[in-house]
N, C-alpha and C. Protein backbone atom coordinates (compact mmCIF):
# COMPACT_ATOMS: atom_id res chain seq x y z
N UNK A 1 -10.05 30.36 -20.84
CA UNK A 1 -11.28 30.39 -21.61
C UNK A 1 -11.83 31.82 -21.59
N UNK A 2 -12.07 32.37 -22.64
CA UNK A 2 -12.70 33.50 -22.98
C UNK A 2 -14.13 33.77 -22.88
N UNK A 3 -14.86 35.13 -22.37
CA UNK A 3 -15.87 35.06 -22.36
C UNK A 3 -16.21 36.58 -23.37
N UNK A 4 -16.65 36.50 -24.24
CA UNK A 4 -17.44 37.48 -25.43
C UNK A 4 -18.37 37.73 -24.99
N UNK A 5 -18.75 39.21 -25.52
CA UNK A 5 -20.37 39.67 -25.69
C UNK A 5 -20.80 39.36 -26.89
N UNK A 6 -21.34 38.91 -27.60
CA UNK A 6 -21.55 38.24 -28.94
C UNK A 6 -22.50 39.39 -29.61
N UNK A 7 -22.47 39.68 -31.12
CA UNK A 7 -23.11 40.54 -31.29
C UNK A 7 -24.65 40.42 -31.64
N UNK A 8 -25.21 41.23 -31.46
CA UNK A 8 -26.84 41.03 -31.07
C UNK A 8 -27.39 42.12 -32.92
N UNK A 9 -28.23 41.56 -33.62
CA UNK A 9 -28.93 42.54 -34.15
C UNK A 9 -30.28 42.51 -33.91
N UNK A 10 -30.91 43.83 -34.67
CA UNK A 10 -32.15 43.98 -34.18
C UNK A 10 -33.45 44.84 -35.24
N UNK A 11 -34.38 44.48 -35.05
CA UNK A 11 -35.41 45.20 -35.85
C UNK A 11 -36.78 44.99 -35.51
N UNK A 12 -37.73 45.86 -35.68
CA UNK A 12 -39.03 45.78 -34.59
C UNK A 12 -40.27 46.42 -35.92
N UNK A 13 -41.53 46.14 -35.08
CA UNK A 13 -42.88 46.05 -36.09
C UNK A 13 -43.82 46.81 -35.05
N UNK A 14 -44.61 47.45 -35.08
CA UNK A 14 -45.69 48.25 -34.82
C UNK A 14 -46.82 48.26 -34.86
N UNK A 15 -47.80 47.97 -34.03
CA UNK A 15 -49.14 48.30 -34.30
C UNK A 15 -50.23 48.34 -33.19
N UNK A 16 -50.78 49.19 -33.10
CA UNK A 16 -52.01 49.42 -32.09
C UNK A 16 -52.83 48.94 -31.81
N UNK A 17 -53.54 47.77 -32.74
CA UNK A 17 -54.21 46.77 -32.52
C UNK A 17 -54.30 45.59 -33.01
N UNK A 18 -53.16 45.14 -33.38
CA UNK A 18 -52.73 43.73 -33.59
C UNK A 18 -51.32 43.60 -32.51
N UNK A 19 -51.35 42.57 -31.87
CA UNK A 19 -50.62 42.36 -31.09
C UNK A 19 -49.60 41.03 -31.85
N UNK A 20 -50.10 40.60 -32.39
CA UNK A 20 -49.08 40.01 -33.41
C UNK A 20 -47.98 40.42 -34.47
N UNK A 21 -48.67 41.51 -34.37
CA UNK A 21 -47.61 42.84 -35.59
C UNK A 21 -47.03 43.82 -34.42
N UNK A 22 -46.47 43.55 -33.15
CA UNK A 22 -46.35 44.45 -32.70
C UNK A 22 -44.90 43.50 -31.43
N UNK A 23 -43.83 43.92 -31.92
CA UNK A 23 -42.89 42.58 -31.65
C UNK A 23 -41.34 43.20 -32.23
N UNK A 24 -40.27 42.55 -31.58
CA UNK A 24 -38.77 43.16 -31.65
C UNK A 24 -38.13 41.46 -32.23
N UNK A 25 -37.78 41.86 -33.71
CA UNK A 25 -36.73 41.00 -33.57
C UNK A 25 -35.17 40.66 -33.36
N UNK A 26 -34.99 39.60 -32.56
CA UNK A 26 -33.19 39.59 -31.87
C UNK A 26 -32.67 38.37 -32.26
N UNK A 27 -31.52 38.74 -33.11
CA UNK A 27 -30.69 38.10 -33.13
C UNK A 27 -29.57 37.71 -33.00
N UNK A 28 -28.96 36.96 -31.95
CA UNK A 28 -28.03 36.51 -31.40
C UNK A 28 -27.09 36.19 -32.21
N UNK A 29 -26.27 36.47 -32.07
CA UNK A 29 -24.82 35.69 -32.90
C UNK A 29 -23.89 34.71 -32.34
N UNK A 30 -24.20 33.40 -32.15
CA UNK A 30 -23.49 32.73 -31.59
C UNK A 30 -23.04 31.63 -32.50
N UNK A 31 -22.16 31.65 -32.92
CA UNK A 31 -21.53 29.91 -34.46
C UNK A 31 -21.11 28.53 -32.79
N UNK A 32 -21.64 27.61 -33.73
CA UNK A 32 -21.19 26.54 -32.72
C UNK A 32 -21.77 26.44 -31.30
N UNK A 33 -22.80 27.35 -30.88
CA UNK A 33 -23.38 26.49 -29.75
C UNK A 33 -24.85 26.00 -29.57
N UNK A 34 -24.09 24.71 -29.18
CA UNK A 34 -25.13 23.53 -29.35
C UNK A 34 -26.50 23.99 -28.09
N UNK A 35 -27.70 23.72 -28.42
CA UNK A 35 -28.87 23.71 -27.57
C UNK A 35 -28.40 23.71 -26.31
N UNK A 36 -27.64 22.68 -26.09
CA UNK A 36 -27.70 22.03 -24.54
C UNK A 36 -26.59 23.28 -23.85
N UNK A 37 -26.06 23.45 -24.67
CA UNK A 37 -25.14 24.65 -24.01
C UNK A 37 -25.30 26.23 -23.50
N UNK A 38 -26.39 26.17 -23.85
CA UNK A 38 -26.85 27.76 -23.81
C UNK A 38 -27.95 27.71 -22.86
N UNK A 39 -27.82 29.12 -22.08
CA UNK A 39 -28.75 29.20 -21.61
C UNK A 39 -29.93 30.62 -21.59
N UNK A 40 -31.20 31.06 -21.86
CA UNK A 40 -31.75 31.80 -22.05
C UNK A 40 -32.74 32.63 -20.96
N UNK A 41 -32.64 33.28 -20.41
CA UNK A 41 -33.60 33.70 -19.16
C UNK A 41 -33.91 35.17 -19.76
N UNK A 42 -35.69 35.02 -20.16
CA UNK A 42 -36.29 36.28 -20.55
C UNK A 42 -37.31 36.33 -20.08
N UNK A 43 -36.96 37.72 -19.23
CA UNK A 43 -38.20 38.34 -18.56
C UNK A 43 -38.74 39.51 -19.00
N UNK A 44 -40.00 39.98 -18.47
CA UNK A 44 -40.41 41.09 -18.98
C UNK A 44 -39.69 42.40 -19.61
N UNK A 45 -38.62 42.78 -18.58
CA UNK A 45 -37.58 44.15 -18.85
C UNK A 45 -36.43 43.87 -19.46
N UNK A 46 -36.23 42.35 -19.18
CA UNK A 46 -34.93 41.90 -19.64
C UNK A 46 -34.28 40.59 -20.55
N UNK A 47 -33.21 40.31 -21.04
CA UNK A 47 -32.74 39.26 -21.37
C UNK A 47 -31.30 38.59 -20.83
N UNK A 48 -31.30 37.45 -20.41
CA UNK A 48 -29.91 37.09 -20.33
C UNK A 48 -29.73 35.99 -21.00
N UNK A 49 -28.64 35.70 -21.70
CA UNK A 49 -27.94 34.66 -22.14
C UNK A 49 -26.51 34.21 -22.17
N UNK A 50 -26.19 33.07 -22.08
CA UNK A 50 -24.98 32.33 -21.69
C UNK A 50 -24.85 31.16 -22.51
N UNK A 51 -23.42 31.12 -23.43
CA UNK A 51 -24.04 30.11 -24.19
C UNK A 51 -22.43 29.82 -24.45
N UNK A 52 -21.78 28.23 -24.61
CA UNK A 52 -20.54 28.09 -24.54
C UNK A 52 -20.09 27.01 -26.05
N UNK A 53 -19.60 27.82 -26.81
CA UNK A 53 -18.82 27.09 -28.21
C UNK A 53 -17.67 25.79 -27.38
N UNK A 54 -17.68 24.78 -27.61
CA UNK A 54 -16.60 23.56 -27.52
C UNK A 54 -15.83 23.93 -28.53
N UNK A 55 -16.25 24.06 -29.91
CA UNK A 55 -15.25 24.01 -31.05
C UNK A 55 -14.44 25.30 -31.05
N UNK A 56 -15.34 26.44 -30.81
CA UNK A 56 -14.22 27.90 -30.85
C UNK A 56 -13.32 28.20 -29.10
N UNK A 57 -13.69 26.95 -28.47
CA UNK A 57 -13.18 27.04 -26.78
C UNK A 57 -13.55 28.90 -26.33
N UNK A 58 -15.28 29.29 -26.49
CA UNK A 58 -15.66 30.86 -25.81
C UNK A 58 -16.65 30.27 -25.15
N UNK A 59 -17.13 31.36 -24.51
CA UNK A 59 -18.45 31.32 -23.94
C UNK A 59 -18.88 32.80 -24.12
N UNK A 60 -20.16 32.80 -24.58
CA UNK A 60 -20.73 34.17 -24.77
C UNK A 60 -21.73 34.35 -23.58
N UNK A 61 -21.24 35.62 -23.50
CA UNK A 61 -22.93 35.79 -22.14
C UNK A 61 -23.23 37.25 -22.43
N UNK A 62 -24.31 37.90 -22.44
CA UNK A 62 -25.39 38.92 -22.97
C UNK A 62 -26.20 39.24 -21.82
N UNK A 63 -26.18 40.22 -21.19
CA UNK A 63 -26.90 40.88 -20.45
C UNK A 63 -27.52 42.02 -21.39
N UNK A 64 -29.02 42.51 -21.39
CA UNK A 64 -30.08 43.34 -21.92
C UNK A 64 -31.18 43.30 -21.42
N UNK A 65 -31.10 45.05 -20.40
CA UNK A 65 -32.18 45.58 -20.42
C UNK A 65 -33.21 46.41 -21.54
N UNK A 66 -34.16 45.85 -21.75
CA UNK A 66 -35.74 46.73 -22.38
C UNK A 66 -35.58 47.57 -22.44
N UNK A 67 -35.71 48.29 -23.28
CA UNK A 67 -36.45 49.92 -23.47
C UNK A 67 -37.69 50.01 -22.49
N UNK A 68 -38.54 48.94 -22.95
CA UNK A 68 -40.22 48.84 -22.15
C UNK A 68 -40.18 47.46 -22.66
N UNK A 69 -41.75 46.59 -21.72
CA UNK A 69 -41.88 46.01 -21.53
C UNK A 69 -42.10 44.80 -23.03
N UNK A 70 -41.71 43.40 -22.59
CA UNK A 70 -42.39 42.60 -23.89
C UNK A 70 -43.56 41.68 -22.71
N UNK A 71 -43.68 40.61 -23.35
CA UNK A 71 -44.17 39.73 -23.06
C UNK A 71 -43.69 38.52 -23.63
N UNK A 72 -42.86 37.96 -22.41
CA UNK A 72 -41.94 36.54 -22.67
C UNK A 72 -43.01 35.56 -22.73
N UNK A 73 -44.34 35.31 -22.48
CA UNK A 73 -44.65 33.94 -22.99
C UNK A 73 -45.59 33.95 -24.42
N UNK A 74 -45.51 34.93 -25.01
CA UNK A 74 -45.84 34.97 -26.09
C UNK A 74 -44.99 35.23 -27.39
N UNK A 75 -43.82 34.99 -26.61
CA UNK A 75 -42.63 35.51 -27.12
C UNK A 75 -41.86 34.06 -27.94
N UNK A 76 -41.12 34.17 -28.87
CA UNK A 76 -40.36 32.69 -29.75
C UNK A 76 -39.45 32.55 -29.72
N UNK A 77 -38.59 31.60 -29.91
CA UNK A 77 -37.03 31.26 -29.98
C UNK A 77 -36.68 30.36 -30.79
N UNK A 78 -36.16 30.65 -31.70
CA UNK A 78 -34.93 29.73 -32.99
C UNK A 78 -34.06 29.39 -32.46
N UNK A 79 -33.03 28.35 -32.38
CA UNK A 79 -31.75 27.94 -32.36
C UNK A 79 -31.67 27.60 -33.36
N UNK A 80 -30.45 28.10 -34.27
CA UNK A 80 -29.51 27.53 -35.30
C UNK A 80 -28.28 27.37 -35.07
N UNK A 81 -27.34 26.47 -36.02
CA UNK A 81 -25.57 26.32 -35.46
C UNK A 81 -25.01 27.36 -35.42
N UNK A 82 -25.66 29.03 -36.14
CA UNK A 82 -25.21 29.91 -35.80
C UNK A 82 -25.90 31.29 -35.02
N UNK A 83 -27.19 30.97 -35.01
CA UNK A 83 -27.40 31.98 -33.94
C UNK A 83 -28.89 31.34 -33.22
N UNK A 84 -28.99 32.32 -32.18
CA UNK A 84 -30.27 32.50 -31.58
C UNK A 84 -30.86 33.58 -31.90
N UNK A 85 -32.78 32.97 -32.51
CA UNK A 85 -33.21 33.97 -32.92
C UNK A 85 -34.49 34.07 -31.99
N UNK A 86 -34.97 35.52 -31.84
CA UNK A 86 -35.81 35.32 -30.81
C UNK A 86 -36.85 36.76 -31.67
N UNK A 87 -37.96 36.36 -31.71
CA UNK A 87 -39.46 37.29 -32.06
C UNK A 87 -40.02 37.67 -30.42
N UNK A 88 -39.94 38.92 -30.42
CA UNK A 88 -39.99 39.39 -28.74
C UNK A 88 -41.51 40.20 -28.53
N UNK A 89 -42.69 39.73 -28.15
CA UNK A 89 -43.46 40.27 -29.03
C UNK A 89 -43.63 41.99 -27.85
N UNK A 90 -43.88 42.91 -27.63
CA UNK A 90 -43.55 43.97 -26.82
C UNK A 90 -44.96 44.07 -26.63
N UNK A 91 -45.17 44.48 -25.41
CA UNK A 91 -46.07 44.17 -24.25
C UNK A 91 -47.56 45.10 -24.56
N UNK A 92 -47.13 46.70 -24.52
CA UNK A 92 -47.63 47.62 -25.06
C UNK A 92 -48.37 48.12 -26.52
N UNK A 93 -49.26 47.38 -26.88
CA UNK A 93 -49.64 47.77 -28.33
C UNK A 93 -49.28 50.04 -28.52
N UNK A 94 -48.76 49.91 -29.57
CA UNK A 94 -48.48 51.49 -29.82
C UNK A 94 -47.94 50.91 -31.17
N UNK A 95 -48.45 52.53 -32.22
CA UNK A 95 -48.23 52.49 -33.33
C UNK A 95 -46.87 53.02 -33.68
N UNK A 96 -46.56 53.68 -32.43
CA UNK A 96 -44.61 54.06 -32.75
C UNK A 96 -43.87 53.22 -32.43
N UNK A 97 -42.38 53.24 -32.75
CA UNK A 97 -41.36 52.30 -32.81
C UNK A 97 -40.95 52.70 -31.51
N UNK A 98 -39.89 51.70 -30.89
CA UNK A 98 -39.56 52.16 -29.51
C UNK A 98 -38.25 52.85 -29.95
N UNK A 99 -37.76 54.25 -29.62
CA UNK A 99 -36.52 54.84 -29.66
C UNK A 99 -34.91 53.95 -30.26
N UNK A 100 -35.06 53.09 -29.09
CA UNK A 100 -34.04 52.00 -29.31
C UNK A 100 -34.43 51.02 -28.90
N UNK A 101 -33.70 49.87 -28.41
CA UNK A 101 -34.18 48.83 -27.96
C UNK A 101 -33.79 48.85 -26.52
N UNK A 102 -32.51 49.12 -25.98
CA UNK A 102 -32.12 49.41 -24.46
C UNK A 102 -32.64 50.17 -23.80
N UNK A 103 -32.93 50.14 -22.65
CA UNK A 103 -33.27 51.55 -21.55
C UNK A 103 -32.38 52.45 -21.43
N UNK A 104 -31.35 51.92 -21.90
CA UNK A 104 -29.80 53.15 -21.60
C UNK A 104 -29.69 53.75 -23.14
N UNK A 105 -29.31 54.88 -23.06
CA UNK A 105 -29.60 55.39 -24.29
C UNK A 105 -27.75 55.45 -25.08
N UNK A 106 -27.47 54.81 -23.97
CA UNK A 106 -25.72 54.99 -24.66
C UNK A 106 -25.41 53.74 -25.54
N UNK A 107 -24.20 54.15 -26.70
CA UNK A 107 -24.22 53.19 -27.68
C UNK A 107 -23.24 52.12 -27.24
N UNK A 108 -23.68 51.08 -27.75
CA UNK A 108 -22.58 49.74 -27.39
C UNK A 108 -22.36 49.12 -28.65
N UNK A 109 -21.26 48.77 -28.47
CA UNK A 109 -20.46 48.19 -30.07
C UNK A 109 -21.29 47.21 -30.35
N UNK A 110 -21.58 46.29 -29.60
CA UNK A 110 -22.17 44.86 -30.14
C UNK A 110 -23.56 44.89 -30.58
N UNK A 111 -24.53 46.17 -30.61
CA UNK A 111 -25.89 46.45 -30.90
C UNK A 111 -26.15 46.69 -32.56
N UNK A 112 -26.37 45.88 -33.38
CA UNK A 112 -26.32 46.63 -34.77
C UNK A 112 -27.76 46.61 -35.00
N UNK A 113 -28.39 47.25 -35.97
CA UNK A 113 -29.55 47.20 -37.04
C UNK A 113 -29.57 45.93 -38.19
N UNK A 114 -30.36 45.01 -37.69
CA UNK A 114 -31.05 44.14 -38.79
C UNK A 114 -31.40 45.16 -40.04
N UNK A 115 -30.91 45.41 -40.76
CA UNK A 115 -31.49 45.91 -42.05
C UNK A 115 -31.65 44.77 -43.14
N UNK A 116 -31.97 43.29 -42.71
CA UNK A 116 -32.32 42.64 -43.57
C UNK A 116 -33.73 42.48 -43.47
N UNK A 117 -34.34 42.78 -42.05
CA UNK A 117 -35.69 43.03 -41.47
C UNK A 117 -36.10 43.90 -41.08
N UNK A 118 -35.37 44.97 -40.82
CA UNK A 118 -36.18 46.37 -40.78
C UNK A 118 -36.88 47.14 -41.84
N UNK A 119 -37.99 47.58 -41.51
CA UNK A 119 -39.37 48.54 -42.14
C UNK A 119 -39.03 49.43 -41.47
N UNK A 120 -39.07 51.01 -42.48
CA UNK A 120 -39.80 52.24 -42.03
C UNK A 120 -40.96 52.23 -40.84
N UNK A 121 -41.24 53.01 -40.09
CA UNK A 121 -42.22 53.09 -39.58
C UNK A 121 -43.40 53.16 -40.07
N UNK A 122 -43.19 54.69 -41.56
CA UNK A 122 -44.30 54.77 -42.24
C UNK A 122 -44.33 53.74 -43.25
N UNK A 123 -43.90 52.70 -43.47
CA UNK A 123 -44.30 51.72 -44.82
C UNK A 123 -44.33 50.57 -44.02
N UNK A 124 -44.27 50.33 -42.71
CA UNK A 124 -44.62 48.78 -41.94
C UNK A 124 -46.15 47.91 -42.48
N UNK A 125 -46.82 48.58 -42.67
CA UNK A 125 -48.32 47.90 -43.07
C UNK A 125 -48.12 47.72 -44.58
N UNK A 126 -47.37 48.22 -45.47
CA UNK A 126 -47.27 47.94 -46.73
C UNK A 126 -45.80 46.75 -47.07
N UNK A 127 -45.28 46.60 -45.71
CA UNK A 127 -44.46 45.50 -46.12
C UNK A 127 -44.97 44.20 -45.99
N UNK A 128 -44.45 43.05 -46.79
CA UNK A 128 -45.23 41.77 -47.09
C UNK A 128 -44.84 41.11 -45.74
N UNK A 129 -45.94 40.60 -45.58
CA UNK A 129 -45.63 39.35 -43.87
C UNK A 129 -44.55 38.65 -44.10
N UNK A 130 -43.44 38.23 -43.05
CA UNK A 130 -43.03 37.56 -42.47
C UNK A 130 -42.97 36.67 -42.47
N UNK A 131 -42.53 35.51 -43.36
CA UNK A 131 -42.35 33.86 -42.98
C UNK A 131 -41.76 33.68 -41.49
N UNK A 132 -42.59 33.45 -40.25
CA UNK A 132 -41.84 33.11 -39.20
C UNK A 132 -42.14 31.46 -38.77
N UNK A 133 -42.43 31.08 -40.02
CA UNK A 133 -42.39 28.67 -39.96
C UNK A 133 -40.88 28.36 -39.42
N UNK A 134 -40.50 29.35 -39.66
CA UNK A 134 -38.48 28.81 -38.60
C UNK A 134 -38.64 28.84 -37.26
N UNK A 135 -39.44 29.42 -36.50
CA UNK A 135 -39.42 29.58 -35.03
C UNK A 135 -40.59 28.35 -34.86
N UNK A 136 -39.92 27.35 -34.31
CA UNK A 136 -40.41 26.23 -33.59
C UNK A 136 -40.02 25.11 -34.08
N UNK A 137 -39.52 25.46 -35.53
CA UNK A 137 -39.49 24.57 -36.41
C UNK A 137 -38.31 24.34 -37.44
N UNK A 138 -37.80 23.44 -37.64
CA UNK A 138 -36.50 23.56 -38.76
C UNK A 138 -36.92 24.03 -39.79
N UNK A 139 -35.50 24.31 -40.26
CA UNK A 139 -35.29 24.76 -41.85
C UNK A 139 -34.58 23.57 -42.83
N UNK A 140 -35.35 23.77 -43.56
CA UNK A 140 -34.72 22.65 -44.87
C UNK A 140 -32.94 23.44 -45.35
N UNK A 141 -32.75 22.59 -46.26
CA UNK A 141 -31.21 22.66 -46.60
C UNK A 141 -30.17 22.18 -45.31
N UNK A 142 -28.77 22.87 -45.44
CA UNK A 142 -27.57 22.81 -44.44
C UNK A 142 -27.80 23.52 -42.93
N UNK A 143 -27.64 22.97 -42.14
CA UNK A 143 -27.95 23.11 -40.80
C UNK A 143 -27.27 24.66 -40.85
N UNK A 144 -28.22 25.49 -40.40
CA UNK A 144 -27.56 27.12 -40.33
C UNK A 144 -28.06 28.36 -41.89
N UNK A 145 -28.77 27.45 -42.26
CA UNK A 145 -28.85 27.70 -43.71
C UNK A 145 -30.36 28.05 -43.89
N UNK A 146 -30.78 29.12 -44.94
CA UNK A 146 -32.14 28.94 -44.51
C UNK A 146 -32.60 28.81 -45.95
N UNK A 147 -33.46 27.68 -46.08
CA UNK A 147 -33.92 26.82 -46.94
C UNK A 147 -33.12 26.18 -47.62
N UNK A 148 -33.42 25.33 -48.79
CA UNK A 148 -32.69 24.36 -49.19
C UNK A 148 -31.85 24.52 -50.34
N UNK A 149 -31.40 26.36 -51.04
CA UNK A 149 -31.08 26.64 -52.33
C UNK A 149 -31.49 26.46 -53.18
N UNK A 150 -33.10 26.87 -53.61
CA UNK A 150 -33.17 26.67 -54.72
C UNK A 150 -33.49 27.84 -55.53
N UNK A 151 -32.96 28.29 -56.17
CA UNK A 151 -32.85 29.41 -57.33
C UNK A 151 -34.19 29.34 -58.39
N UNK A 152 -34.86 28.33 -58.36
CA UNK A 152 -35.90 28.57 -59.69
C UNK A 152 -36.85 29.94 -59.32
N UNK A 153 -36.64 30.09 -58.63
CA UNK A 153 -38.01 31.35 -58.85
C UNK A 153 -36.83 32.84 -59.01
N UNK A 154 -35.54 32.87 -59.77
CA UNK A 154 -34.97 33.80 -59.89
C UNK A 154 -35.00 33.72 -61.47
N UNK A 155 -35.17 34.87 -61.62
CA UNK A 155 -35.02 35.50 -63.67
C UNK A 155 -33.13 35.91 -63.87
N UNK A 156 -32.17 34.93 -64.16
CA UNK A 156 -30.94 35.61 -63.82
C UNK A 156 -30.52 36.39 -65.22
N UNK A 157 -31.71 36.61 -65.95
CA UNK A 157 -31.28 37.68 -67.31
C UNK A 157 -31.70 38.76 -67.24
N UNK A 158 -32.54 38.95 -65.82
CA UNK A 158 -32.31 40.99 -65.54
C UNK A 158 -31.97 40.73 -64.72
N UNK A 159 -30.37 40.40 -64.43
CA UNK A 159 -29.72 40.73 -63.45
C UNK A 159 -28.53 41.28 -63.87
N UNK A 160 -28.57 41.66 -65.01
CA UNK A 160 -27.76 42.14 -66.10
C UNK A 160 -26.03 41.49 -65.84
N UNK A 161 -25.48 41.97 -65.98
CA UNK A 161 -23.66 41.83 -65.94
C UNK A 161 -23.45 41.92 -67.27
N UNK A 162 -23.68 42.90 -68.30
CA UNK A 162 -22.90 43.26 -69.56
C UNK A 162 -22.38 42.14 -70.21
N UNK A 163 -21.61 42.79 -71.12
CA UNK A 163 -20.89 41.88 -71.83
C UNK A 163 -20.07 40.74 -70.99
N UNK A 164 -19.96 39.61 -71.63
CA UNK A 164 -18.57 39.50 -70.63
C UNK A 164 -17.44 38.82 -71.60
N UNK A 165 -16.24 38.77 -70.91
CA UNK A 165 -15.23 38.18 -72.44
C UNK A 165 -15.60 37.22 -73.13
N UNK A 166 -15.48 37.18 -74.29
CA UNK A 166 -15.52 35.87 -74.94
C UNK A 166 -16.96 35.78 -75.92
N UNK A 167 -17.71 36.91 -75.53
CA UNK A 167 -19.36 37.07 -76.02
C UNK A 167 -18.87 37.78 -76.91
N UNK A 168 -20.08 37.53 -77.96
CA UNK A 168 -20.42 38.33 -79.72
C UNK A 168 -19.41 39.21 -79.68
N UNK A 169 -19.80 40.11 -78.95
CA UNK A 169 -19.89 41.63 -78.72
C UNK A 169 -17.91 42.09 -79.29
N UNK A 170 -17.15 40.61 -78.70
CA UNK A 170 -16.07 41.16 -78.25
C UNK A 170 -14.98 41.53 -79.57
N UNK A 171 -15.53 41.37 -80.83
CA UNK A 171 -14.77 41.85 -82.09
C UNK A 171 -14.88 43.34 -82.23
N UNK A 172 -16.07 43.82 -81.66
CA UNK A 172 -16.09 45.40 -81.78
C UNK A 172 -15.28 46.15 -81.48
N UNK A 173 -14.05 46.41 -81.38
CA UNK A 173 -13.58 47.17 -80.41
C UNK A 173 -12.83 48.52 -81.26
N UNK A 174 -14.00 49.24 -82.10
CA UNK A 174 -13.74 50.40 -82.93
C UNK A 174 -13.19 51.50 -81.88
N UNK A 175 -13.70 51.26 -80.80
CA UNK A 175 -13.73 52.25 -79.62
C UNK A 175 -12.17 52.76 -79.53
N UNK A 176 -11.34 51.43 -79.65
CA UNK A 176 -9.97 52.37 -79.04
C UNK A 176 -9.13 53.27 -80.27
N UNK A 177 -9.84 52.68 -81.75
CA UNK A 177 -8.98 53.37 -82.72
C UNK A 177 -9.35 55.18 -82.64
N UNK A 178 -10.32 55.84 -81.97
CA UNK A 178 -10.81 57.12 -82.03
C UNK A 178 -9.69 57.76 -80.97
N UNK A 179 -8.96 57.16 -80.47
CA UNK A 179 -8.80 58.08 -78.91
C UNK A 179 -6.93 58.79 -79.64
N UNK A 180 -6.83 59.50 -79.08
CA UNK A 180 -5.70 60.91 -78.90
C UNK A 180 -4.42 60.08 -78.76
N UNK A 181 -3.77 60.55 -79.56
CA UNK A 181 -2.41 59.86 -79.26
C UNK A 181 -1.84 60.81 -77.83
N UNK A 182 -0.72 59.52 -77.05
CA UNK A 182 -0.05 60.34 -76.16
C UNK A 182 0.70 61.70 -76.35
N UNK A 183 1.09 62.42 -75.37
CA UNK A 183 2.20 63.39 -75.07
C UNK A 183 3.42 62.68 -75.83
N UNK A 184 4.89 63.23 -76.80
CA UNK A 184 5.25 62.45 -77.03
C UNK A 184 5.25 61.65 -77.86
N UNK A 185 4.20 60.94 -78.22
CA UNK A 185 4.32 59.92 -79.33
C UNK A 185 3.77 60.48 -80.30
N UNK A 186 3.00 61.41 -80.60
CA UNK A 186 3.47 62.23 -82.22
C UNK A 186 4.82 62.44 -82.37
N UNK A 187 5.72 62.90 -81.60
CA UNK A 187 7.22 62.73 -82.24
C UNK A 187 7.85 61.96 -82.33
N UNK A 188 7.58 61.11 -81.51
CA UNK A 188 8.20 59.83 -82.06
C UNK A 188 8.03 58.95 -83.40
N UNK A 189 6.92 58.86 -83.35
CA UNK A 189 6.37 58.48 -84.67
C UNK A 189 6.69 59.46 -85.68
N UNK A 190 6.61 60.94 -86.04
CA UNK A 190 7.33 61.24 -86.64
C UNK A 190 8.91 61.08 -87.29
N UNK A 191 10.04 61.04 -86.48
CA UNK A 191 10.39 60.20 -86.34
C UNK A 191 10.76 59.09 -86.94
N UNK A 192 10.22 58.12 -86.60
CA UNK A 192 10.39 56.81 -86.76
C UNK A 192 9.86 56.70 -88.49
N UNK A 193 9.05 58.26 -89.20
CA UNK A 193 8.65 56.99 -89.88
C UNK A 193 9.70 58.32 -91.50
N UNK A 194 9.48 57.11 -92.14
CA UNK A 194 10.70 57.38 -93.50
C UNK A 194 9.83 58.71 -94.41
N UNK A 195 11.03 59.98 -94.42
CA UNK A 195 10.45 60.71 -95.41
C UNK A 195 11.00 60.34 -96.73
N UNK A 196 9.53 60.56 -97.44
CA UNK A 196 9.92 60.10 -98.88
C UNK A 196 10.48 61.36 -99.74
């Protein structure tokens, strides 16, 4: 039986006097382990987790030390069939971002950037809040899935994709009679064709 470091992403929020806007989010990557299997121990400086797939026969375990301090009981946790998500809220109100997220400043493969949730530093107050109704609470649709698919609030005619075969458009095609004959095939065609 195998034991993985599972990969972790990450992205964090800022602010000096809201302590609610001022928080690291982590997300765990684990497919296939069930609640009962995992285990989570977060303390102030640190995180550990241990968490064991039946269906992929792994067990993941995650050791992470803090940059600086959070505060674990104000702190949230998601389980989904594919990850653990955790809103970490950081201890210290400050309007700067923390460097990184580790105390060790060396890079580790399994650490990536949430860039599906990361803000600039300078545009954090101009980004729109956060739906965080998933932490405590399910999500509608397929287990792992977040919400239930529904597309009506998308316009899919500026989302352009051109022509495509088979549309109006496709009798036009004056375009290729303008272009240069090959190297070659002026003589041939000469050539080929009957002097009168």
């Amino acid at each position: 039986m195998s034991q993985v470091t599972p990969e972790v992403l990450w992205a964090q929020r800022s602010s000096n006097a809201e302590p609610e806007k001022n928080f690291i989010y982590l997300t765990i990557s684990v497919p296939d382990v069930p609640k009962e299997n995992l285990k989570l121990d977060l303390q102030p400086t640190s995180l550990t987790f241990t968490g064991h797939s039946e269906t992929l026969k792994r067990t993941y375990h995650l050791d992470l030390t803090f940059y600086a301090e959070i505060d674990p009981a104000e702190s949230k946790v998601h389980h989904t069939a594919r990850n653990v998500e955790l809103k970490l809220r950081k201890k210290e109100l400050n309007d700067e971002y923390w460097p990184r997220l580790l105390k060790e400043s060396k890079k580790v493969q399994f650490l990536k950037t949430d860039f599906d949730k990361w803000v600039d530093e300078d545009e954090q107050n101009e980004a729109p809040e956060d739906d965080f109704s998933q932490f405590g609470g399910g999500m509608g649709g397929m287990p792992g899935m977040g919400g239930g698919g529904d597309f009506s609030g998308i316009d899919f005619s500026k989302l352009g994709g051109g022509d495509l075969p088979g549309g109006e458009d496709e009798e036009d095609e004056s375009d290729d009679e303008d272009m240069p004959a090959l190297e070659g095939e002026e003589e041939a065609k000469e050539k080929d064709t009957p002097k009168a």
